[in-house]
PDB file of N, CA and C in Angstrom:
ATOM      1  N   UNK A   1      76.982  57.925 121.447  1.00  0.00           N
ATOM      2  CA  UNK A   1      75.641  58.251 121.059  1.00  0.00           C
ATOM      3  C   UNK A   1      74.708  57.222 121.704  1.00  0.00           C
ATOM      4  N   UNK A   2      73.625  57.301 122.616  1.00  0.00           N
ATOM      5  CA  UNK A   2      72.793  56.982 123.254  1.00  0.00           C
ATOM      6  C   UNK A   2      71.538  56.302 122.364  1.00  0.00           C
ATOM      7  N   UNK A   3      71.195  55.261 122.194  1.00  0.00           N
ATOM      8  CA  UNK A   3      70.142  54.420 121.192  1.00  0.00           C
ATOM      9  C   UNK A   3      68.850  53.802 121.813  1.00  0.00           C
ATOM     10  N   UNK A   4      68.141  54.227 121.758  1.00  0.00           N
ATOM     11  CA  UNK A   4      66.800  53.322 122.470  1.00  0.00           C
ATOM     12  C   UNK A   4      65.773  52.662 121.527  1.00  0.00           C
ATOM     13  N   UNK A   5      65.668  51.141 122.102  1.00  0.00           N
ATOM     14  CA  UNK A   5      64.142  50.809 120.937  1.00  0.00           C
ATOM     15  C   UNK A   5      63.776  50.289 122.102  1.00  0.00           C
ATOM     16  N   UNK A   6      62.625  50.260 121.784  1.00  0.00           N
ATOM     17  CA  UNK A   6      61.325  49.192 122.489  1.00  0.00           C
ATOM     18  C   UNK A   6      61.605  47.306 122.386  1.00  0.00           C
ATOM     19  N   UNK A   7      61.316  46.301 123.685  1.00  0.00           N
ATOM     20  CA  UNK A   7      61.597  45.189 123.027  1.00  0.00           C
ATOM     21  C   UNK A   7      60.008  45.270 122.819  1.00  0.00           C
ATOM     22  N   UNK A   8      59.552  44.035 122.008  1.00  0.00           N
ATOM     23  CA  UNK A   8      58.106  43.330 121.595  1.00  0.00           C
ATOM     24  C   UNK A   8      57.523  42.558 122.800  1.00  0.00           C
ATOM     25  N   UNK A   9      56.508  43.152 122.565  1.00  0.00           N
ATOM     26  CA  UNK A   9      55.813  42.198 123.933  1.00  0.00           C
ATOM     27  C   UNK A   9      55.877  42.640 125.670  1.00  0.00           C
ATOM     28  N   UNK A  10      56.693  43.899 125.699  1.00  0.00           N
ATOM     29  CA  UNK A  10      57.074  44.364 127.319  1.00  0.00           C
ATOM     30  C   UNK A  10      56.784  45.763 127.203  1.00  0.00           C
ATOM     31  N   UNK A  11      57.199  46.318 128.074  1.00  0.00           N
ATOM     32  CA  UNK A  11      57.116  47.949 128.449  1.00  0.00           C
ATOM     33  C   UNK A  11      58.816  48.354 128.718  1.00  0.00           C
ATOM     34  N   UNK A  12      59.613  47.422 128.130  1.00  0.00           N
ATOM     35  CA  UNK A  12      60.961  47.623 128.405  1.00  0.00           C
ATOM     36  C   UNK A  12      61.469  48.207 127.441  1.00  0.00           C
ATOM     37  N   UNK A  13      62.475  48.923 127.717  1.00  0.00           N
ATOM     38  CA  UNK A  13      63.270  49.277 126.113  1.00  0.00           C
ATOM     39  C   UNK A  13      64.633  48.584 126.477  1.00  0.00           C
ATOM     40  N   UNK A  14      65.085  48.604 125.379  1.00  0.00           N
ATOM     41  CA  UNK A  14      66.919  48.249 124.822  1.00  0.00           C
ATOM     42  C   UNK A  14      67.742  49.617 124.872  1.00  0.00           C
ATOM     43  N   UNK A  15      68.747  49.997 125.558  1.00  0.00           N
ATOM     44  CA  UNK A  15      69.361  51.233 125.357  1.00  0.00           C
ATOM     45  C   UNK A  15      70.733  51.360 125.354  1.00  0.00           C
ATOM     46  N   UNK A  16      71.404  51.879 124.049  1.00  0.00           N
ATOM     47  CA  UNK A  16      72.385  51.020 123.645  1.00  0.00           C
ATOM     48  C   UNK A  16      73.332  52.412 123.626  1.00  0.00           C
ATOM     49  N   UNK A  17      74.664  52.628 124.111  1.00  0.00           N
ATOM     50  CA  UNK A  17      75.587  53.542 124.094  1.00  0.00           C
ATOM     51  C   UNK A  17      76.478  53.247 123.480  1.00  0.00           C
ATOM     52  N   UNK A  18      76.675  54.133 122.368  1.00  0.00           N
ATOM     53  CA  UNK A  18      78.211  53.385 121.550  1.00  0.00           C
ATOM     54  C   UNK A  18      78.763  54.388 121.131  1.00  0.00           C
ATOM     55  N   UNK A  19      79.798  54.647 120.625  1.00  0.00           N
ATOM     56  CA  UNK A  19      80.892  54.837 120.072  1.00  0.00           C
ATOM     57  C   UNK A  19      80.775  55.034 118.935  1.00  0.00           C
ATOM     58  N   UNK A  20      80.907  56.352 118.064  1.00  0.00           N
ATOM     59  CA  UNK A  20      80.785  55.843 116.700  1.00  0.00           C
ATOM     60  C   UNK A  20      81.750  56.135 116.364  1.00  0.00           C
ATOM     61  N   UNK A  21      83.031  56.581 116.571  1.00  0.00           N
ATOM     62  CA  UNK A  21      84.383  56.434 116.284  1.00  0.00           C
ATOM     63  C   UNK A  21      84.676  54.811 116.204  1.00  0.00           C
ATOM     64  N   UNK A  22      84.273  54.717 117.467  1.00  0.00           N
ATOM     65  CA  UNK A  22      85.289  53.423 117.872  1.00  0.00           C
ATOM     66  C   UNK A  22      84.076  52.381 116.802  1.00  0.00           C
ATOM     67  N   UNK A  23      82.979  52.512 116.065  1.00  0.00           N
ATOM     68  CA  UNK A  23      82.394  51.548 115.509  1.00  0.00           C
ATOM     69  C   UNK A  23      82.969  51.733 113.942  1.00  0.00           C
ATOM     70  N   UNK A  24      82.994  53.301 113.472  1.00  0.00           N
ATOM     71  CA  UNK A  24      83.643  53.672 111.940  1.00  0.00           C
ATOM     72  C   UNK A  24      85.404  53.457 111.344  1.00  0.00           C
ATOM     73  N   UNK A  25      85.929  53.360 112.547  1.00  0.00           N
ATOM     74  CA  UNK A  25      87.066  53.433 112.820  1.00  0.00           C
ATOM     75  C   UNK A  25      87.681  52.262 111.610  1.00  0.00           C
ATOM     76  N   UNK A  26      87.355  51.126 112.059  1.00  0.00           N
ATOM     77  CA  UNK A  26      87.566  49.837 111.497  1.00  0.00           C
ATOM     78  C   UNK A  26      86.872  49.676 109.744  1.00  0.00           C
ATOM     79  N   UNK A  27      85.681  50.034 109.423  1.00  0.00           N
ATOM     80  CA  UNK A  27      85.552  50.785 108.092  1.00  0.00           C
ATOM     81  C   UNK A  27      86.179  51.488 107.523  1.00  0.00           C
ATOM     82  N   UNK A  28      86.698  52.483 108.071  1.00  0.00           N
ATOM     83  CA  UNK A  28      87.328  53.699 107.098  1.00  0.00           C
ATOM     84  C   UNK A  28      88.851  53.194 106.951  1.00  0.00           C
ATOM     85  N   UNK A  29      89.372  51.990 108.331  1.00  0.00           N
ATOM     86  CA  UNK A  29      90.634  51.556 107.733  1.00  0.00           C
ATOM     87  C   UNK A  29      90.482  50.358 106.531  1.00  0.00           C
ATOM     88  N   UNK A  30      89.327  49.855 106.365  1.00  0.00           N
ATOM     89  CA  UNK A  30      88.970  49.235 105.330  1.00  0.00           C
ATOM     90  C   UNK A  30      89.139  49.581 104.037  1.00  0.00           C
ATOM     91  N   UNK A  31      88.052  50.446 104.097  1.00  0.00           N
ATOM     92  CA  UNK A  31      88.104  51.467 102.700  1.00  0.00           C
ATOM     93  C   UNK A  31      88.865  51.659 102.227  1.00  0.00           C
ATOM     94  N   UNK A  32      90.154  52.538 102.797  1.00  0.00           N
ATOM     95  CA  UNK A  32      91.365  53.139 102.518  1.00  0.00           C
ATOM     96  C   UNK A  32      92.094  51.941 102.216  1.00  0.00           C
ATOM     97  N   UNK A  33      92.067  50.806 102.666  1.00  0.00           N
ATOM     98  CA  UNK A  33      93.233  49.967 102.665  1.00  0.00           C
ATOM     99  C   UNK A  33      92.617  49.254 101.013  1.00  0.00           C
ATOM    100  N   UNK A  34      91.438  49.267 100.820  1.00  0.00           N
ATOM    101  CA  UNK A  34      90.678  49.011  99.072  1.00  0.00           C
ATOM    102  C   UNK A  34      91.283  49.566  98.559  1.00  0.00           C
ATOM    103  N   UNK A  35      90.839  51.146  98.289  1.00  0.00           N
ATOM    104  CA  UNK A  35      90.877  52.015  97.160  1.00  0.00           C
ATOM    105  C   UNK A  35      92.392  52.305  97.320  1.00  0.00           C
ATOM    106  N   UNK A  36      93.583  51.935  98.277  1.00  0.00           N
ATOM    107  CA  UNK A  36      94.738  52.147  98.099  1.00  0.00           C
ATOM    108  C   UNK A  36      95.318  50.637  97.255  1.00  0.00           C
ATOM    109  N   UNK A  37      94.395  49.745  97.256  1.00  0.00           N
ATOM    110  CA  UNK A  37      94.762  48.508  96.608  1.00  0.00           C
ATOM    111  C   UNK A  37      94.373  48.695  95.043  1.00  0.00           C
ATOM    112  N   UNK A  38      93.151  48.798  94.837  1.00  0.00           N
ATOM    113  CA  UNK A  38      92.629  49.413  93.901  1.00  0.00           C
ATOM    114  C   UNK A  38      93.550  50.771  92.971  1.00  0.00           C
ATOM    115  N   UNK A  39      94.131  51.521  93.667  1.00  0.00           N
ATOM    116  CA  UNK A  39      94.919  52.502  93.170  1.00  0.00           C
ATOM    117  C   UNK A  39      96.235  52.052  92.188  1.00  0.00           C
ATOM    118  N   UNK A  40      97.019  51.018  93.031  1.00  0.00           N
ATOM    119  CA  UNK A  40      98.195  50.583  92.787  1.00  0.00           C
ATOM    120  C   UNK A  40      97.456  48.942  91.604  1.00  0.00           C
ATOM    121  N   UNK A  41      96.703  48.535  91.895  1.00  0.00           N
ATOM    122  CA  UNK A  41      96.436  47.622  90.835  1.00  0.00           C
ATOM    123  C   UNK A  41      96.135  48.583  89.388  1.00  0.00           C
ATOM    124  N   UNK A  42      95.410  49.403  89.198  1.00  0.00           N
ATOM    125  CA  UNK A  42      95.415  50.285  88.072  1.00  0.00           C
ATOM    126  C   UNK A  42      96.065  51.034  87.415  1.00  0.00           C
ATOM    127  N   UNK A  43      97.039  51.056  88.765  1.00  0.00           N
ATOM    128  CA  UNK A  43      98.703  51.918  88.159  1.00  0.00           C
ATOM    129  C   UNK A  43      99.662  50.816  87.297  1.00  0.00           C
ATOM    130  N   UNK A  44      99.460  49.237  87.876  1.00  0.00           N
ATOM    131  CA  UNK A  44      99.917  48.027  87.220  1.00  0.00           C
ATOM    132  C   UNK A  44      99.444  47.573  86.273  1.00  0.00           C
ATOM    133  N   UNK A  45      98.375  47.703  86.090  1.00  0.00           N
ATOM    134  CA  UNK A  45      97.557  47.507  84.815  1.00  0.00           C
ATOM    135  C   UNK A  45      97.118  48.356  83.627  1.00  0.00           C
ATOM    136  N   UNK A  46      97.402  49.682  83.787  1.00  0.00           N
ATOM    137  CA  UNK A  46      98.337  50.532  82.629  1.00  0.00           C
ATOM    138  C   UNK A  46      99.732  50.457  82.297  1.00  0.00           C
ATOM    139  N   UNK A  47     100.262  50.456  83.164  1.00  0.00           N
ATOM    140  CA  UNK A  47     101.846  50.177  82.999  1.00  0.00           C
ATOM    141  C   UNK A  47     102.458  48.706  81.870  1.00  0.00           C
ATOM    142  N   UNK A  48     101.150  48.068  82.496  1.00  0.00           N
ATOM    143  CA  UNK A  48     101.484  46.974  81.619  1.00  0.00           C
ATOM    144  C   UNK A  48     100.992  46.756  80.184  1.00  0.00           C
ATOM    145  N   UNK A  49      99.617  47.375  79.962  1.00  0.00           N
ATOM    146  CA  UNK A  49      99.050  47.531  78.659  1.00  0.00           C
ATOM    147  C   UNK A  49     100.233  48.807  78.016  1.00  0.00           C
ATOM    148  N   UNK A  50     100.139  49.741  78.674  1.00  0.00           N
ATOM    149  CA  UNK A  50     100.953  50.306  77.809  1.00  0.00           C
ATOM    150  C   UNK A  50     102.177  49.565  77.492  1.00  0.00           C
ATOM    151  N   UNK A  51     103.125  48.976  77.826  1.00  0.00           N
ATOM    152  CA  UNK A  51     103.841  48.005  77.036  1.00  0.00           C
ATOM    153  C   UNK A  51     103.539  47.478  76.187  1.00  0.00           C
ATOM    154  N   UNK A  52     102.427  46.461  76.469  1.00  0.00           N
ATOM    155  CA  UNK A  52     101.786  45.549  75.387  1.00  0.00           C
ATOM    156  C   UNK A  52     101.668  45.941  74.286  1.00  0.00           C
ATOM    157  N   UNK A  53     100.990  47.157  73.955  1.00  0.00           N
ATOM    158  CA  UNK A  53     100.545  48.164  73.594  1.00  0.00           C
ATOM    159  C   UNK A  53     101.471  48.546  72.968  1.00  0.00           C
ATOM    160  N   UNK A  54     102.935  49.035  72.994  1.00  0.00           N
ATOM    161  CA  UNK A  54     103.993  49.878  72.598  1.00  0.00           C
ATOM    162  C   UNK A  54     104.567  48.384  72.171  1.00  0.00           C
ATOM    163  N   UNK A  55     104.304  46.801  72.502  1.00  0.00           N
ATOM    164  CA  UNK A  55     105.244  46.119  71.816  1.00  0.00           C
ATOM    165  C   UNK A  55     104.406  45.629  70.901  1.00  0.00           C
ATOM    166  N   UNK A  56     103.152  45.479  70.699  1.00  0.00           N
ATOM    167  CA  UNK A  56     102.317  45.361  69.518  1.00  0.00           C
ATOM    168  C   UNK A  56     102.362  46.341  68.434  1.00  0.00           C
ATOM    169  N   UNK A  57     102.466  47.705  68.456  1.00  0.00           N
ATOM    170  CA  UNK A  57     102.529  48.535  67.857  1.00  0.00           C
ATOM    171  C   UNK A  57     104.132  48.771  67.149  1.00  0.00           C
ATOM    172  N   UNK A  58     104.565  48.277  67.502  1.00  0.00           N
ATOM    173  CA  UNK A  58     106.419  48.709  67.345  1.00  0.00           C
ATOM    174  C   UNK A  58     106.852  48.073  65.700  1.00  0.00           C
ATOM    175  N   UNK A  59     105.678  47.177  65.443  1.00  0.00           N
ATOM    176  CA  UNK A  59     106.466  46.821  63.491  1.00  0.00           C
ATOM    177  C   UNK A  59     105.588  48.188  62.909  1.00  0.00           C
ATOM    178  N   UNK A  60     104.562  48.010  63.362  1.00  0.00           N
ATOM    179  CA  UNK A  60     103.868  49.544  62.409  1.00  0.00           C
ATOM    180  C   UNK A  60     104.398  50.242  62.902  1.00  0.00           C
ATOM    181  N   UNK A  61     105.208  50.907  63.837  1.00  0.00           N
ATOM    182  CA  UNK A  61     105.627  51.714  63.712  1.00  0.00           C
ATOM    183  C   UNK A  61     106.767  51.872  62.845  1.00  0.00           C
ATOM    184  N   UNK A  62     107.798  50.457  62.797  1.00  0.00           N
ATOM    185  CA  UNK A  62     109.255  50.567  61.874  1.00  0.00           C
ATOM    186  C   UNK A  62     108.342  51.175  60.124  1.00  0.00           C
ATOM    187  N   UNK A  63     107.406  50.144  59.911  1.00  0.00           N
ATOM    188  CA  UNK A  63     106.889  50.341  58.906  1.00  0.00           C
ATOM    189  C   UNK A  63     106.715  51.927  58.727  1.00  0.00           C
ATOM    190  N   UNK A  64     105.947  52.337  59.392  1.00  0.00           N
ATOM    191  CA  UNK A  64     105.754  53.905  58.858  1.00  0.00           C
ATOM    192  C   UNK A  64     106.448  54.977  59.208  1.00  0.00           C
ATOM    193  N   UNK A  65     107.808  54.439  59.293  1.00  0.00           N
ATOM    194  CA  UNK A  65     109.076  55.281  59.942  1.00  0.00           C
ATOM    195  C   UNK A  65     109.980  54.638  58.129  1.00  0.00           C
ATOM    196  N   UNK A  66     110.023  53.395  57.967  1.00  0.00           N
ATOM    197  CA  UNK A  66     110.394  53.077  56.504  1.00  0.00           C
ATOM    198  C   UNK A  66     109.493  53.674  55.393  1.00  0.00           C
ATOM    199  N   UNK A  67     108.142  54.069  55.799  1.00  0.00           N
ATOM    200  CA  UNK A  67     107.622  54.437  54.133  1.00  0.00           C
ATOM    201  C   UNK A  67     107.991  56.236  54.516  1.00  0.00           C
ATOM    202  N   UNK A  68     108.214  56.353  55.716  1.00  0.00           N
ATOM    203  CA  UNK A  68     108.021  58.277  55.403  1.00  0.00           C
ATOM    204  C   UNK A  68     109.793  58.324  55.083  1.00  0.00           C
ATOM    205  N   UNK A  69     110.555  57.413  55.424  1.00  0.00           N
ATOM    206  CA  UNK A  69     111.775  57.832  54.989  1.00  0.00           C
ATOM    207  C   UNK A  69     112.123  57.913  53.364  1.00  0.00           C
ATOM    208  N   UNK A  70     111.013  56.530  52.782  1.00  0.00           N
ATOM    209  CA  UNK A  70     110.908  56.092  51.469  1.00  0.00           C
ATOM    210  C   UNK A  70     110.253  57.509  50.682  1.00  0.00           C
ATOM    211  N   UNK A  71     109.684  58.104  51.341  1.00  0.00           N
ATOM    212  CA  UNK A  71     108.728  59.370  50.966  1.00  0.00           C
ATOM    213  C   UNK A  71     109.515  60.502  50.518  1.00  0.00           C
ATOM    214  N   UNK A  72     110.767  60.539  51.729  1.00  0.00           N
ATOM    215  CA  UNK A  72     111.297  61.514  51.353  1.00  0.00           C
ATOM    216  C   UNK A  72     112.885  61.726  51.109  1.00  0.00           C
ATOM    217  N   UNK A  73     112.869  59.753  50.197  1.00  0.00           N
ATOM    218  CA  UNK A  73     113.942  59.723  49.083  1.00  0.00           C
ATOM    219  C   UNK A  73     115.267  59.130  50.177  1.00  0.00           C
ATOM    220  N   UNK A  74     114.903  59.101  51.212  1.00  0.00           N
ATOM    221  CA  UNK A  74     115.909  58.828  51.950  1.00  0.00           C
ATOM    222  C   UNK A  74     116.278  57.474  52.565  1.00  0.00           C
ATOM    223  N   UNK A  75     115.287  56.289  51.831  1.00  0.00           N
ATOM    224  CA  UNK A  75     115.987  54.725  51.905  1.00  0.00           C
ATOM    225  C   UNK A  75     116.335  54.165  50.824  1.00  0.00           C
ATOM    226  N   UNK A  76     116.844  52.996  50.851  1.00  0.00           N
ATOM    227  CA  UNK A  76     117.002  51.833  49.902  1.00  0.00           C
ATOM    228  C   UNK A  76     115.455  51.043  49.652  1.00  0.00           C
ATOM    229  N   UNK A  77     115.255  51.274  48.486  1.00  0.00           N
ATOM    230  CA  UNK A  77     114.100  50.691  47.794  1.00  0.00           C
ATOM    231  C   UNK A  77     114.604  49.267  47.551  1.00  0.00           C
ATOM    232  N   UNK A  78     115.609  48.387  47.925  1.00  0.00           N
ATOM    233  CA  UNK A  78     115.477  47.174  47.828  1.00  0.00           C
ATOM    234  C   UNK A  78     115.767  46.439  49.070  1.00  0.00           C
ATOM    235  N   UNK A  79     115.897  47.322  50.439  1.00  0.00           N
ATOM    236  CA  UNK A  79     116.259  46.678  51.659  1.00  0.00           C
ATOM    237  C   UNK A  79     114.260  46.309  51.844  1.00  0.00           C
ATOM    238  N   UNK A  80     114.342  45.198  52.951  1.00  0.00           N
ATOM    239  CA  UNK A  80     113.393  44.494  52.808  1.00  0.00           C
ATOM    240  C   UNK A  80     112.989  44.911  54.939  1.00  0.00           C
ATOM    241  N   UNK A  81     111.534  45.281  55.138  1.00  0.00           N
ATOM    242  CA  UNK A  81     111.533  45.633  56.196  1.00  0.00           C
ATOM    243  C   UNK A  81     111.097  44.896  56.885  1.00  0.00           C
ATOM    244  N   UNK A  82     111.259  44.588  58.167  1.00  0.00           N
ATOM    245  CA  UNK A  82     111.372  43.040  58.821  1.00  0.00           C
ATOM    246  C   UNK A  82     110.302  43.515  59.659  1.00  0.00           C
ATOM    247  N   UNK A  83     108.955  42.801  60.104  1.00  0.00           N
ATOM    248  CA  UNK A  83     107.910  42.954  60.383  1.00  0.00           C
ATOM    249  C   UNK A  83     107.404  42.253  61.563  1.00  0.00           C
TER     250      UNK A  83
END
């Protein structure tokens, strides 16, 4: 693509031929090489909350896996549930 400006002060212009492949080229491997970083960091950072997540949650869960069993007559009312 063919570019012309004026310089200041002359009757000359600047006329500039470039490439806009060869100028986008190097951007778009940018980009891609982000949002493919970006992709896989967010895939790691659910992966890992959800753990967290599933190992924070895991006594409430024994707990309300012991009261619905207690509910429906089917534990020992003197075993003691470890928390």
């Amino acid at each position: 693509q063919l570019f012309s400006t004026p310089i200041a002060g002359t009757d000359l212009r600047l006329l500039m031929l470039l490439n806009r492949d060869a100028l986008t080229a190097p951007v778009i491997h940018t980009v891609t090489l982000q949002l493919s970083a970006i992709v896989v960091l967010l895939t790691l950072v659910i992966i890992a909350l959800n753990m967290l997540i599933g190992r924070l949650l895991a006594p409430l869960h024994r707990v309300s896996q012991a009261l619905a069993d207690i509910a429906h007559g089917e534990s020992d009312l003197s075993k003691r549930l470890p928390v």
